[in-house]
PDB file of N, CA and C in Angstrom:
ATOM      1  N   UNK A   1     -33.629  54.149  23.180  1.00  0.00           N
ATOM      2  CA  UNK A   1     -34.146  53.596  21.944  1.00  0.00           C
ATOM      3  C   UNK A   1     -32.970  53.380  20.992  1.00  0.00           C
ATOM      4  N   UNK A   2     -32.521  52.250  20.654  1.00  0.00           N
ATOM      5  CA  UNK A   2     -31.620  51.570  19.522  1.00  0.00           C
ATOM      6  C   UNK A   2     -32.283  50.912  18.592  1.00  0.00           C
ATOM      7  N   UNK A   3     -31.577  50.466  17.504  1.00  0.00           N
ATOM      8  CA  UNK A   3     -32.034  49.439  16.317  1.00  0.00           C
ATOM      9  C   UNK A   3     -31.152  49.177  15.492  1.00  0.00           C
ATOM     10  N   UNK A   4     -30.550  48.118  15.470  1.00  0.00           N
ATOM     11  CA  UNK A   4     -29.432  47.605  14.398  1.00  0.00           C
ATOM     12  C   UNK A   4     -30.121  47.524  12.770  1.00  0.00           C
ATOM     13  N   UNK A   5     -29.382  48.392  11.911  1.00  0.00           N
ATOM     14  CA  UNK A   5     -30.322  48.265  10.624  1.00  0.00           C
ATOM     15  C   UNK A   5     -28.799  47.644   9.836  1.00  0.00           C
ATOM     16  N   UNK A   6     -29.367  47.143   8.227  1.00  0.00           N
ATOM     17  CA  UNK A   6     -28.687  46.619   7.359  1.00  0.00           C
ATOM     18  C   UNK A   6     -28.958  47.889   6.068  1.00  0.00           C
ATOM     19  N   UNK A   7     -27.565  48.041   5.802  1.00  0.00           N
ATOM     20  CA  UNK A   7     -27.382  48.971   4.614  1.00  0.00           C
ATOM     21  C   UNK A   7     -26.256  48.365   3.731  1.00  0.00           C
ATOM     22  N   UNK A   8     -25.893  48.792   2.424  1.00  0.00           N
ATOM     23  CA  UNK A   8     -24.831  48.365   2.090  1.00  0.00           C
ATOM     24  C   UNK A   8     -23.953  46.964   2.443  1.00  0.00           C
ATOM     25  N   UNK A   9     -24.627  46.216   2.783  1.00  0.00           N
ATOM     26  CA  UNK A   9     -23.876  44.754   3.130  1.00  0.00           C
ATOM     27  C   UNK A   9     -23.100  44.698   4.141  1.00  0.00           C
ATOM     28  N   UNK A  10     -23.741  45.952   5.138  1.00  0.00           N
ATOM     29  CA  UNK A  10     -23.023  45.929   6.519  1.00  0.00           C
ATOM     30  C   UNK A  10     -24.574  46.018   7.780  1.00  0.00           C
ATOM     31  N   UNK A  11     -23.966  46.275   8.698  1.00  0.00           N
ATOM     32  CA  UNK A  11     -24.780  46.063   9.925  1.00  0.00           C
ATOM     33  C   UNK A  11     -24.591  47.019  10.851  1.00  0.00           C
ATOM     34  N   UNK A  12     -25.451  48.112  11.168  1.00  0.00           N
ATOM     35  CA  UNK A  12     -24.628  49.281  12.172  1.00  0.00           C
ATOM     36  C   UNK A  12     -25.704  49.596  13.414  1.00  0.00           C
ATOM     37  N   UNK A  13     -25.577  49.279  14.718  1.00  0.00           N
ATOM     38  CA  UNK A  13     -26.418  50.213  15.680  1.00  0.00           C
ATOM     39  C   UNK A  13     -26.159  51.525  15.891  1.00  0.00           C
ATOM     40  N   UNK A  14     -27.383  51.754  15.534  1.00  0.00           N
ATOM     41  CA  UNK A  14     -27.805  52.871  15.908  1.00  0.00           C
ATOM     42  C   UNK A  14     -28.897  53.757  16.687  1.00  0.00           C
ATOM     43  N   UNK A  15     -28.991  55.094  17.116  1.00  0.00           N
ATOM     44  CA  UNK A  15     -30.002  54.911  17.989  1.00  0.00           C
ATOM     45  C   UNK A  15     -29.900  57.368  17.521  1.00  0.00           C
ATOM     46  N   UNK A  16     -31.233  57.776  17.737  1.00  0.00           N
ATOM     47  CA  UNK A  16     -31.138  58.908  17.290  1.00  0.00           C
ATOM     48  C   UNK A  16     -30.197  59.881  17.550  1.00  0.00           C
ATOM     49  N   UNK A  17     -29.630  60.790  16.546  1.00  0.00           N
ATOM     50  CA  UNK A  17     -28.601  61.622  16.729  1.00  0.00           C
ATOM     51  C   UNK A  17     -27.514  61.331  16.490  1.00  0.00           C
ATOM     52  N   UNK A  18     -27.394  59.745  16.244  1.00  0.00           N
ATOM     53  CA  UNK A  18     -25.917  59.507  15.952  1.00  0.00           C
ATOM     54  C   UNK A  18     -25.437  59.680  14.224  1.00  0.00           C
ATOM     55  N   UNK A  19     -24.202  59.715  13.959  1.00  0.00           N
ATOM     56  CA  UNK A  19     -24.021  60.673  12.654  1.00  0.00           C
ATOM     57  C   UNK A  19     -22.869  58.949  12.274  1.00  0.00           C
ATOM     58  N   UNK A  20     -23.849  58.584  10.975  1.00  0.00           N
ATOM     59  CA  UNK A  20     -22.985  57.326  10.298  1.00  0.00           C
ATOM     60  C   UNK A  20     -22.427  57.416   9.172  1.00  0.00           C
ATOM     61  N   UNK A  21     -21.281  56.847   8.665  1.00  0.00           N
ATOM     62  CA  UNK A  21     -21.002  56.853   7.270  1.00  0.00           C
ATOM     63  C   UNK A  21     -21.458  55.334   6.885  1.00  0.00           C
ATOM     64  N   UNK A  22     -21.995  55.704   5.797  1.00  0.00           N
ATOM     65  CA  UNK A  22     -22.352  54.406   4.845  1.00  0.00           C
ATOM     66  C   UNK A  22     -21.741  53.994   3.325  1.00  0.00           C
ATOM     67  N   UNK A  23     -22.155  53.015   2.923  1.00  0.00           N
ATOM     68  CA  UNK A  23     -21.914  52.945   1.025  1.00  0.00           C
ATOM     69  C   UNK A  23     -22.756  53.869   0.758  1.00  0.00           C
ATOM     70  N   UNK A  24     -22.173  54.587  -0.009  1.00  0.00           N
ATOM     71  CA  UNK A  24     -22.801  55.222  -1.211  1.00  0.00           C
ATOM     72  C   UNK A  24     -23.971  55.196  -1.531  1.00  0.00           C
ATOM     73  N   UNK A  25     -25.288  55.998  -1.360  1.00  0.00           N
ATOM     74  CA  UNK A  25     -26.481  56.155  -1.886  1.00  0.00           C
ATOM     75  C   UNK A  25     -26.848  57.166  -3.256  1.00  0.00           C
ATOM     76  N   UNK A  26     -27.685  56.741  -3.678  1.00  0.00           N
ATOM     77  CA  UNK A  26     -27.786  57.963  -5.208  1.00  0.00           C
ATOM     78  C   UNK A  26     -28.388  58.614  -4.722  1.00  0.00           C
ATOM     79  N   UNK A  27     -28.292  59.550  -3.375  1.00  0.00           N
ATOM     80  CA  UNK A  27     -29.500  60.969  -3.209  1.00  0.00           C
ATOM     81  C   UNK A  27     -28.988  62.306  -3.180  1.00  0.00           C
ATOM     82  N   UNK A  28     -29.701  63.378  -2.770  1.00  0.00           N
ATOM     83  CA  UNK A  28     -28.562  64.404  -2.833  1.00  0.00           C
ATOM     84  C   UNK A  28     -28.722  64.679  -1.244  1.00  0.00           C
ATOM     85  N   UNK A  29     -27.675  65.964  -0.621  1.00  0.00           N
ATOM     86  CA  UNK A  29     -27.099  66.027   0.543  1.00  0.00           C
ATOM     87  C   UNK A  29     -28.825  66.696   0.958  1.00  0.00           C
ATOM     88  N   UNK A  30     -29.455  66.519   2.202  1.00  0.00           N
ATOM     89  CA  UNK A  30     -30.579  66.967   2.558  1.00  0.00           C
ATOM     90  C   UNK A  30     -31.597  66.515   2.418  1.00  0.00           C
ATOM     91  N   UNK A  31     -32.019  65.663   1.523  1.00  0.00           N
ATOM     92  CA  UNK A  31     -32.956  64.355   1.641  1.00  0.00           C
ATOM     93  C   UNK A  31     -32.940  63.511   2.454  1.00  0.00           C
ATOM     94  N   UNK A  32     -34.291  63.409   2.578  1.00  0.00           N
ATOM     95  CA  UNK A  32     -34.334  62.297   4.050  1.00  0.00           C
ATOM     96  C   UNK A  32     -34.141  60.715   3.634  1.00  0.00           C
ATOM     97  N   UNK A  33     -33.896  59.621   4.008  1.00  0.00           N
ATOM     98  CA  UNK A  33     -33.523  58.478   3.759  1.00  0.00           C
ATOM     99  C   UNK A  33     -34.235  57.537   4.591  1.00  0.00           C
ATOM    100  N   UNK A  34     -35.210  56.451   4.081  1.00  0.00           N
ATOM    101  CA  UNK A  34     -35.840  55.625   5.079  1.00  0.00           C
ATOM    102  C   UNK A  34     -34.801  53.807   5.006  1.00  0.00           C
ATOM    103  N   UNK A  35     -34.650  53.259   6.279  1.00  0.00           N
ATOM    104  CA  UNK A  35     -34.022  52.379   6.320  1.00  0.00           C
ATOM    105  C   UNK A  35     -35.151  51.486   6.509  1.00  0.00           C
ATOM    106  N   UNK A  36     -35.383  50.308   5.737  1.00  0.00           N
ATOM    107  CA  UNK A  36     -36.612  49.709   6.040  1.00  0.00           C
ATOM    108  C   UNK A  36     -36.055  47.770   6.405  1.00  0.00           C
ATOM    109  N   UNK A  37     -34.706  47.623   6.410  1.00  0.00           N
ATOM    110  CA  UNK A  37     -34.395  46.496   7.084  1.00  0.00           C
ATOM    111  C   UNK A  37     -33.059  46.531   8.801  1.00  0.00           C
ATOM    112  N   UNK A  38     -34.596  46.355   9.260  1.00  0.00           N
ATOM    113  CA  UNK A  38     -34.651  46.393  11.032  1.00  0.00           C
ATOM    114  C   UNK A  38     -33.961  45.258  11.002  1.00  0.00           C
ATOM    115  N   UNK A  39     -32.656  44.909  12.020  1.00  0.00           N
ATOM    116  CA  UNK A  39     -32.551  43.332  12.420  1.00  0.00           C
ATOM    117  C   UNK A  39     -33.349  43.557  13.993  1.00  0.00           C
ATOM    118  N   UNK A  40     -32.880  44.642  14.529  1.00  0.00           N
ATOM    119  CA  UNK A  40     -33.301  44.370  16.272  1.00  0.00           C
ATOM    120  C   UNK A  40     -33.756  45.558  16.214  1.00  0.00           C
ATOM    121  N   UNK A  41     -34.632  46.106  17.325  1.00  0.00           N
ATOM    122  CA  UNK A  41     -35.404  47.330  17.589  1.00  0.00           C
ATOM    123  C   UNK A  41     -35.556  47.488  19.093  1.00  0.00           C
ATOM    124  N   UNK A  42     -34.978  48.287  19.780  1.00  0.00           N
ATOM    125  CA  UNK A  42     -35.190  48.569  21.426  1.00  0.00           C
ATOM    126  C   UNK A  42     -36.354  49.373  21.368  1.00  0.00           C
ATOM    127  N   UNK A  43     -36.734  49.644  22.376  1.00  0.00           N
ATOM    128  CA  UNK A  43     -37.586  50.694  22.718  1.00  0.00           C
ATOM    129  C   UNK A  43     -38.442  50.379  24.194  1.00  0.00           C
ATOM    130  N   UNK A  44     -37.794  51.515  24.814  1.00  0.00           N
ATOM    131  CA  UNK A  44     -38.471  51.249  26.573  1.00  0.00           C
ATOM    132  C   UNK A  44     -37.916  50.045  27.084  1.00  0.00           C
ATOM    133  N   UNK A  45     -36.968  49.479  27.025  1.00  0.00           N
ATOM    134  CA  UNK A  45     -36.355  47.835  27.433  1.00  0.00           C
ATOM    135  C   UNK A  45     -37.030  46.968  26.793  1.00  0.00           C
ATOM    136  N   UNK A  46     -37.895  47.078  25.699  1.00  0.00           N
ATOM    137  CA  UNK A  46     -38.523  45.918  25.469  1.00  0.00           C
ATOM    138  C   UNK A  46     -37.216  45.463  23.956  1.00  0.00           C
ATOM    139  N   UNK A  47     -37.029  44.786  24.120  1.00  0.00           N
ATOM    140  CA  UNK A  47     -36.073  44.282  22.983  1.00  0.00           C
ATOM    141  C   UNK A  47     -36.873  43.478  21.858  1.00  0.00           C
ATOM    142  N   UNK A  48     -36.744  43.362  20.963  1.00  0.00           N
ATOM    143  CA  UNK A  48     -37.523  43.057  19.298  1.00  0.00           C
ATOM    144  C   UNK A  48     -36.535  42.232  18.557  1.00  0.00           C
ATOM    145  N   UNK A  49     -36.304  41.406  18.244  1.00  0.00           N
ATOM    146  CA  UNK A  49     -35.670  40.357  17.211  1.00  0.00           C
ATOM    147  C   UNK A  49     -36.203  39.976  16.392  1.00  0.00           C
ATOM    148  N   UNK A  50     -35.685  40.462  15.085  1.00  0.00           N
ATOM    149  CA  UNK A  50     -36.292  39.850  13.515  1.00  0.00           C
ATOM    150  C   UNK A  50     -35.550  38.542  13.254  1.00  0.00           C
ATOM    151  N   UNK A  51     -36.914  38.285  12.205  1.00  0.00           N
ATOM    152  CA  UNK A  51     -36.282  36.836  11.403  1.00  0.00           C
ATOM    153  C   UNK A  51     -36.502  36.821   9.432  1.00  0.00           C
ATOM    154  N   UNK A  52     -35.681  37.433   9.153  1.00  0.00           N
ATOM    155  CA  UNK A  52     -34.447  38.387   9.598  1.00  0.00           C
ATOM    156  C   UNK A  52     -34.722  39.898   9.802  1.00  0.00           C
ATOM    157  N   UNK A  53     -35.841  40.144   9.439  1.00  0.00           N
ATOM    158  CA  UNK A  53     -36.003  41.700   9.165  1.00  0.00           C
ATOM    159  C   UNK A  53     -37.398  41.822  10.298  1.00  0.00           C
ATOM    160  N   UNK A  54     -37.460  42.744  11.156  1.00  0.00           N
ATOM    161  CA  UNK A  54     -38.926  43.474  11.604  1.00  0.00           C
ATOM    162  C   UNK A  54     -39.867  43.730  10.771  1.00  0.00           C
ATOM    163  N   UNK A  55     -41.410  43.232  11.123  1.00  0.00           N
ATOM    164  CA  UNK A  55     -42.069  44.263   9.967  1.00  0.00           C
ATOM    165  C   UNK A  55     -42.396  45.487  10.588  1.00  0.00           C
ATOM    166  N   UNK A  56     -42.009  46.575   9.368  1.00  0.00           N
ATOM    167  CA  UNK A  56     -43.108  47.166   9.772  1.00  0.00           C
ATOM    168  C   UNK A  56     -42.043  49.022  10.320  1.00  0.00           C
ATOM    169  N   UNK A  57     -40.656  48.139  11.375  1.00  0.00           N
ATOM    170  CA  UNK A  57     -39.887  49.082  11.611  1.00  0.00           C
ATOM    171  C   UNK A  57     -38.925  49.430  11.032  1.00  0.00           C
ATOM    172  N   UNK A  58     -39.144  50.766  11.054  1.00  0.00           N
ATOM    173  CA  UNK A  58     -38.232  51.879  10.263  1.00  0.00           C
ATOM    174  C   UNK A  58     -37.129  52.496  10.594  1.00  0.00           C
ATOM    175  N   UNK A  59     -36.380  53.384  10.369  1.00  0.00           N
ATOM    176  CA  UNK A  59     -35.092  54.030  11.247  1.00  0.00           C
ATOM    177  C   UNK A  59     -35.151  55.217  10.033  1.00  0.00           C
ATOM    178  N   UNK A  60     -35.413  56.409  10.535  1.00  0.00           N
ATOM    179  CA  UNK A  60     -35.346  57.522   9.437  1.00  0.00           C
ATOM    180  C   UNK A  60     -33.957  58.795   9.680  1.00  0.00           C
ATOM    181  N   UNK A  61     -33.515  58.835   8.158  1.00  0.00           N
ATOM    182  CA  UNK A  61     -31.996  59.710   8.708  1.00  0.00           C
ATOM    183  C   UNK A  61     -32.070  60.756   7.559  1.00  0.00           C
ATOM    184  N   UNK A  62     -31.182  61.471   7.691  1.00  0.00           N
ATOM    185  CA  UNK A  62     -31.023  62.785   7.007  1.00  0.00           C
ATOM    186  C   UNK A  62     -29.832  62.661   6.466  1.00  0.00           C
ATOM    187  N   UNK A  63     -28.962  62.722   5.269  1.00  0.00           N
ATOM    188  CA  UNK A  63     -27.656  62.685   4.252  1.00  0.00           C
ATOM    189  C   UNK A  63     -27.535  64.208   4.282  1.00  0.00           C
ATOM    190  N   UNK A  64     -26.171  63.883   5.354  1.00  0.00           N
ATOM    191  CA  UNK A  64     -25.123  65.220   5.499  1.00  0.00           C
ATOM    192  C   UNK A  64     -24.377  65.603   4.183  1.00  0.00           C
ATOM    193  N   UNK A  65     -24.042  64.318   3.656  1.00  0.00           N
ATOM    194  CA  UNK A  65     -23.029  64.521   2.626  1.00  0.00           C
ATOM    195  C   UNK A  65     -22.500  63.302   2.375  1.00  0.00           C
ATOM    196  N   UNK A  66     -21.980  63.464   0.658  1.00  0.00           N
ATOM    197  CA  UNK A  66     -21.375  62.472   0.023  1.00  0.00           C
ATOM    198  C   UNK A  66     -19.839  63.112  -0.732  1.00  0.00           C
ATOM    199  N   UNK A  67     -18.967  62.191  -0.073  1.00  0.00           N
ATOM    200  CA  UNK A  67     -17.956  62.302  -0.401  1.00  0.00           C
ATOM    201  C   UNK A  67     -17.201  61.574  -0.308  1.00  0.00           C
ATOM    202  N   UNK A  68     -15.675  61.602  -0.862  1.00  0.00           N
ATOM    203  CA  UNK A  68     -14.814  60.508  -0.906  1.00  0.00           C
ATOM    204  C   UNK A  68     -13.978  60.421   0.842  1.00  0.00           C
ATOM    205  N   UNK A  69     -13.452  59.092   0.592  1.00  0.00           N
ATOM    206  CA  UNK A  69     -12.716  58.742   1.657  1.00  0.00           C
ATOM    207  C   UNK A  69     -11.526  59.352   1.813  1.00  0.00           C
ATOM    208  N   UNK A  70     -10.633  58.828   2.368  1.00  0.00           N
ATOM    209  CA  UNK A  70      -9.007  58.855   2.573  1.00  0.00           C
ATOM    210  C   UNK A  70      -8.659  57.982   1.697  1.00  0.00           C
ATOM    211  N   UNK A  71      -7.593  58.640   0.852  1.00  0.00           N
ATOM    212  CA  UNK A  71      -6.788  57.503   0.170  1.00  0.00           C
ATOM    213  C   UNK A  71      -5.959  56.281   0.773  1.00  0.00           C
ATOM    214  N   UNK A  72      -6.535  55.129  -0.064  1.00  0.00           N
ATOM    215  CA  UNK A  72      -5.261  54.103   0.892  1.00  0.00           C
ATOM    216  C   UNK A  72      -4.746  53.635  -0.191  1.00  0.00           C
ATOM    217  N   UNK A  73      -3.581  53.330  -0.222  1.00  0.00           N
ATOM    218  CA  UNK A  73      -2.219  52.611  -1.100  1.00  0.00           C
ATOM    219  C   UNK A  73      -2.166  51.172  -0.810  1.00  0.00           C
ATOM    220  N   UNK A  74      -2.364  50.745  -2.233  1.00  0.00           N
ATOM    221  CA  UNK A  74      -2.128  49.522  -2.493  1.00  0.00           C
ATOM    222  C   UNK A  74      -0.625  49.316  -2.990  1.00  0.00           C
ATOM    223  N   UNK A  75       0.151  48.570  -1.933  1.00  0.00           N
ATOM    224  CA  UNK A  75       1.134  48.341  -2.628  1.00  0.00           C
ATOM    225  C   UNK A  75       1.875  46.842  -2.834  1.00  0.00           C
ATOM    226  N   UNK A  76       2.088  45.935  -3.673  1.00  0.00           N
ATOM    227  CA  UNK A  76       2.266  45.030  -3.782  1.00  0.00           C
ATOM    228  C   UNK A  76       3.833  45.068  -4.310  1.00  0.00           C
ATOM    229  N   UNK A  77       4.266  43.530  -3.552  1.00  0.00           N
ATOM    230  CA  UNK A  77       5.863  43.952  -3.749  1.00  0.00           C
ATOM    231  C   UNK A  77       6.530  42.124  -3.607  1.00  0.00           C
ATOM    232  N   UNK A  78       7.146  41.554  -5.357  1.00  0.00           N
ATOM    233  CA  UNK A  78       7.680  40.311  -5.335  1.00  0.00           C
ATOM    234  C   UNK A  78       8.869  40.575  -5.302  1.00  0.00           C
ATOM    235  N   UNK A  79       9.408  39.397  -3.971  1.00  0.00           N
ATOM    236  CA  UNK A  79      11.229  39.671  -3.700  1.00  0.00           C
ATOM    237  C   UNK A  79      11.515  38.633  -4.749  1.00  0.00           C
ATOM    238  N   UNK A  80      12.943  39.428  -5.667  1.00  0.00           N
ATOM    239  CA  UNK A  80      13.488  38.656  -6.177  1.00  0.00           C
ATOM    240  C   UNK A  80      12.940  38.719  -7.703  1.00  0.00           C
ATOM    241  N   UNK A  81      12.325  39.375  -7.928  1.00  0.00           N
ATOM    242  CA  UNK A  81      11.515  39.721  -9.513  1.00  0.00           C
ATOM    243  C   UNK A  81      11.818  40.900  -9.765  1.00  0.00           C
ATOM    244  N   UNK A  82      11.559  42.075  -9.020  1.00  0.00           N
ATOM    245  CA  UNK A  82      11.742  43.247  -9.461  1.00  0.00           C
ATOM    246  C   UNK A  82      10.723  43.555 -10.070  1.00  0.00           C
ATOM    247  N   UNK A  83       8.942  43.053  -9.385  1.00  0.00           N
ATOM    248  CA  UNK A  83       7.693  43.493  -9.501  1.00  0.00           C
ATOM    249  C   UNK A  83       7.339  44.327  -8.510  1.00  0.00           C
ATOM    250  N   UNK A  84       6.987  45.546  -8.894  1.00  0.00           N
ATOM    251  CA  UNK A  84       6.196  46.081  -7.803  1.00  0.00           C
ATOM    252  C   UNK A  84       5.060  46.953  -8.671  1.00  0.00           C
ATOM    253  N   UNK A  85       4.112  47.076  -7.420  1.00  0.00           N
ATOM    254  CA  UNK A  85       2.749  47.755  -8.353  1.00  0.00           C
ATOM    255  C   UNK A  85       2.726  48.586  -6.719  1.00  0.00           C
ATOM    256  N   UNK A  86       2.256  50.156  -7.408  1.00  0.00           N
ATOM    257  CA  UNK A  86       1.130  51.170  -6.322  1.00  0.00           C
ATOM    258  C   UNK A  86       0.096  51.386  -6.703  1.00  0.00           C
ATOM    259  N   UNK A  87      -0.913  51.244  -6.222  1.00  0.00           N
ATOM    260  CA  UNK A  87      -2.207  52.183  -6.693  1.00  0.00           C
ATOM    261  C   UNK A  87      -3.032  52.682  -5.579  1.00  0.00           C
ATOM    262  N   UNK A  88      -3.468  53.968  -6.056  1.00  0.00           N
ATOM    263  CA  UNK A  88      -4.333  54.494  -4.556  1.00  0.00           C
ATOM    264  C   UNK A  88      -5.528  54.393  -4.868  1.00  0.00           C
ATOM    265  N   UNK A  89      -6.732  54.230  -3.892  1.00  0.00           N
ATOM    266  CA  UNK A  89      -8.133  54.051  -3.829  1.00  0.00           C
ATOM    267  C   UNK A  89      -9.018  55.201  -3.138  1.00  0.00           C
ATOM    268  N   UNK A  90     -10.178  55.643  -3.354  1.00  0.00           N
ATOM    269  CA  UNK A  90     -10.775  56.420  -2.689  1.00  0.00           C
ATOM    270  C   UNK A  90     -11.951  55.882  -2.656  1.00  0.00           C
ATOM    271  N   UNK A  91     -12.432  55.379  -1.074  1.00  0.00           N
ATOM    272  CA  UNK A  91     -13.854  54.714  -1.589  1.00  0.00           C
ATOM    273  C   UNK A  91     -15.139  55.964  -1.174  1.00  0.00           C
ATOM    274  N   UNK A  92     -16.042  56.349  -2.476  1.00  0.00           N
ATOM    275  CA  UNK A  92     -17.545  56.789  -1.813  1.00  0.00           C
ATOM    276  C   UNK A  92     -18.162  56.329  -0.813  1.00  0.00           C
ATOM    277  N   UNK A  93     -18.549  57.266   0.197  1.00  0.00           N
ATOM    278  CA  UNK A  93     -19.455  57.493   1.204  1.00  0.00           C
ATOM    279  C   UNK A  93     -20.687  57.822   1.467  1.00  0.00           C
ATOM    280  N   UNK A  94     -21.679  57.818   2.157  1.00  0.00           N
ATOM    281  CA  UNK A  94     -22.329  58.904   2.674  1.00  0.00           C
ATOM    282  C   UNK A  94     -22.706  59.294   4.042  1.00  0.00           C
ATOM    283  N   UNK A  95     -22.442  60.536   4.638  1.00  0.00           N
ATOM    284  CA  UNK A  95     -22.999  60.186   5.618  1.00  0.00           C
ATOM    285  C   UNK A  95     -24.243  60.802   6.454  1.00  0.00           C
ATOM    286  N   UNK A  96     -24.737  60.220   6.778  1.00  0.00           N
ATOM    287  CA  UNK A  96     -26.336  60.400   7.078  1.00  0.00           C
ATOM    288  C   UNK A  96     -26.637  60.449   8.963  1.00  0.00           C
ATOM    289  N   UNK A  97     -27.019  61.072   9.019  1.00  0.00           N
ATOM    290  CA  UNK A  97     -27.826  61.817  10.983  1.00  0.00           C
ATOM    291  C   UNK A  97     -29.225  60.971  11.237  1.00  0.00           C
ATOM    292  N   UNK A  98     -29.007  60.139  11.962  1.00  0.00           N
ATOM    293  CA  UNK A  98     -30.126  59.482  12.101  1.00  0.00           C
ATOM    294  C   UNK A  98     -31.135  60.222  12.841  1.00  0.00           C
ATOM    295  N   UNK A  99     -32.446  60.367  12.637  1.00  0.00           N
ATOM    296  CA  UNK A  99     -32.721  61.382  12.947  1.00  0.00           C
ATOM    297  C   UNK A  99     -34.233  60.765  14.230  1.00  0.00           C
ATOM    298  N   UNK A 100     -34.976  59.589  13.916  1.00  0.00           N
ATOM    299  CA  UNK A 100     -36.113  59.157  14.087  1.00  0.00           C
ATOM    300  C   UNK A 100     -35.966  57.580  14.130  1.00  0.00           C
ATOM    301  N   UNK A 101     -36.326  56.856  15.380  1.00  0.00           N
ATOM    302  CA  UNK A 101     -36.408  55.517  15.346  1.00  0.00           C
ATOM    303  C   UNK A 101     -38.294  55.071  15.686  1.00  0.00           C
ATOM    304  N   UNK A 102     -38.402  54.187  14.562  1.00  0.00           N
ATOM    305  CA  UNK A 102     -39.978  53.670  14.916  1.00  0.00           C
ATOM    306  C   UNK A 102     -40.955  52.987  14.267  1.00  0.00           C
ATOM    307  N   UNK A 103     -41.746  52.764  14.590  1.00  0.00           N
ATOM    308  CA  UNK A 103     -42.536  51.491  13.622  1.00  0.00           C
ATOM    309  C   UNK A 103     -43.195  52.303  12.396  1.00  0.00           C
TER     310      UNK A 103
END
């Protein structure tokens, strides 16, 4: 049993037990989380294709935790000016245990 769901302006298969990081949700760590835009839905070989979304199917997960990323460095650099800029970024996460796939 799989199902490609849409979160955050991304696209992730998944299928139960697997442990995802996502954008950032406002919940706290231990609340359950319902995903309610299905693109595809397996189950028993029968394969399911939305247009764009399934009705109806769900994908239910559990939020391990929210926290920051790894820092990455921005560094920009003009030859011949004697411009340079650093800045570091940390982007919010969450990540959530999928726990339940189903209509």
């Amino acid at each position: 049993m799989l199902a490609v769901i849409k979160t955050g302006g991304k696209q992730y298969l998944v299928k139960p037990g697997d442990k995802i990081e996502i954008e950032k949700i406002g919940k706290d760590e231990g609340e359950e989380i319902i995903f309610g835009e299905v693109l595809l839905f397996e189950k028993s070989g029968k394969l399911e294709i939305g247009n764009p979304f399934i009705k109806g199917a769900r994908v239910f997960g559990k939020i391990l935790k929210q926290e920051k990323g790894d820092k990455e460095i921005i560094f920009r650099y003009k030859a011949k000016t004697r411009r340079r800029t650093k800045k570091g970024h940390r982007q919010f996460f969450t990540e959530v245990q999928i726990t339940k796939i189903g209509d």
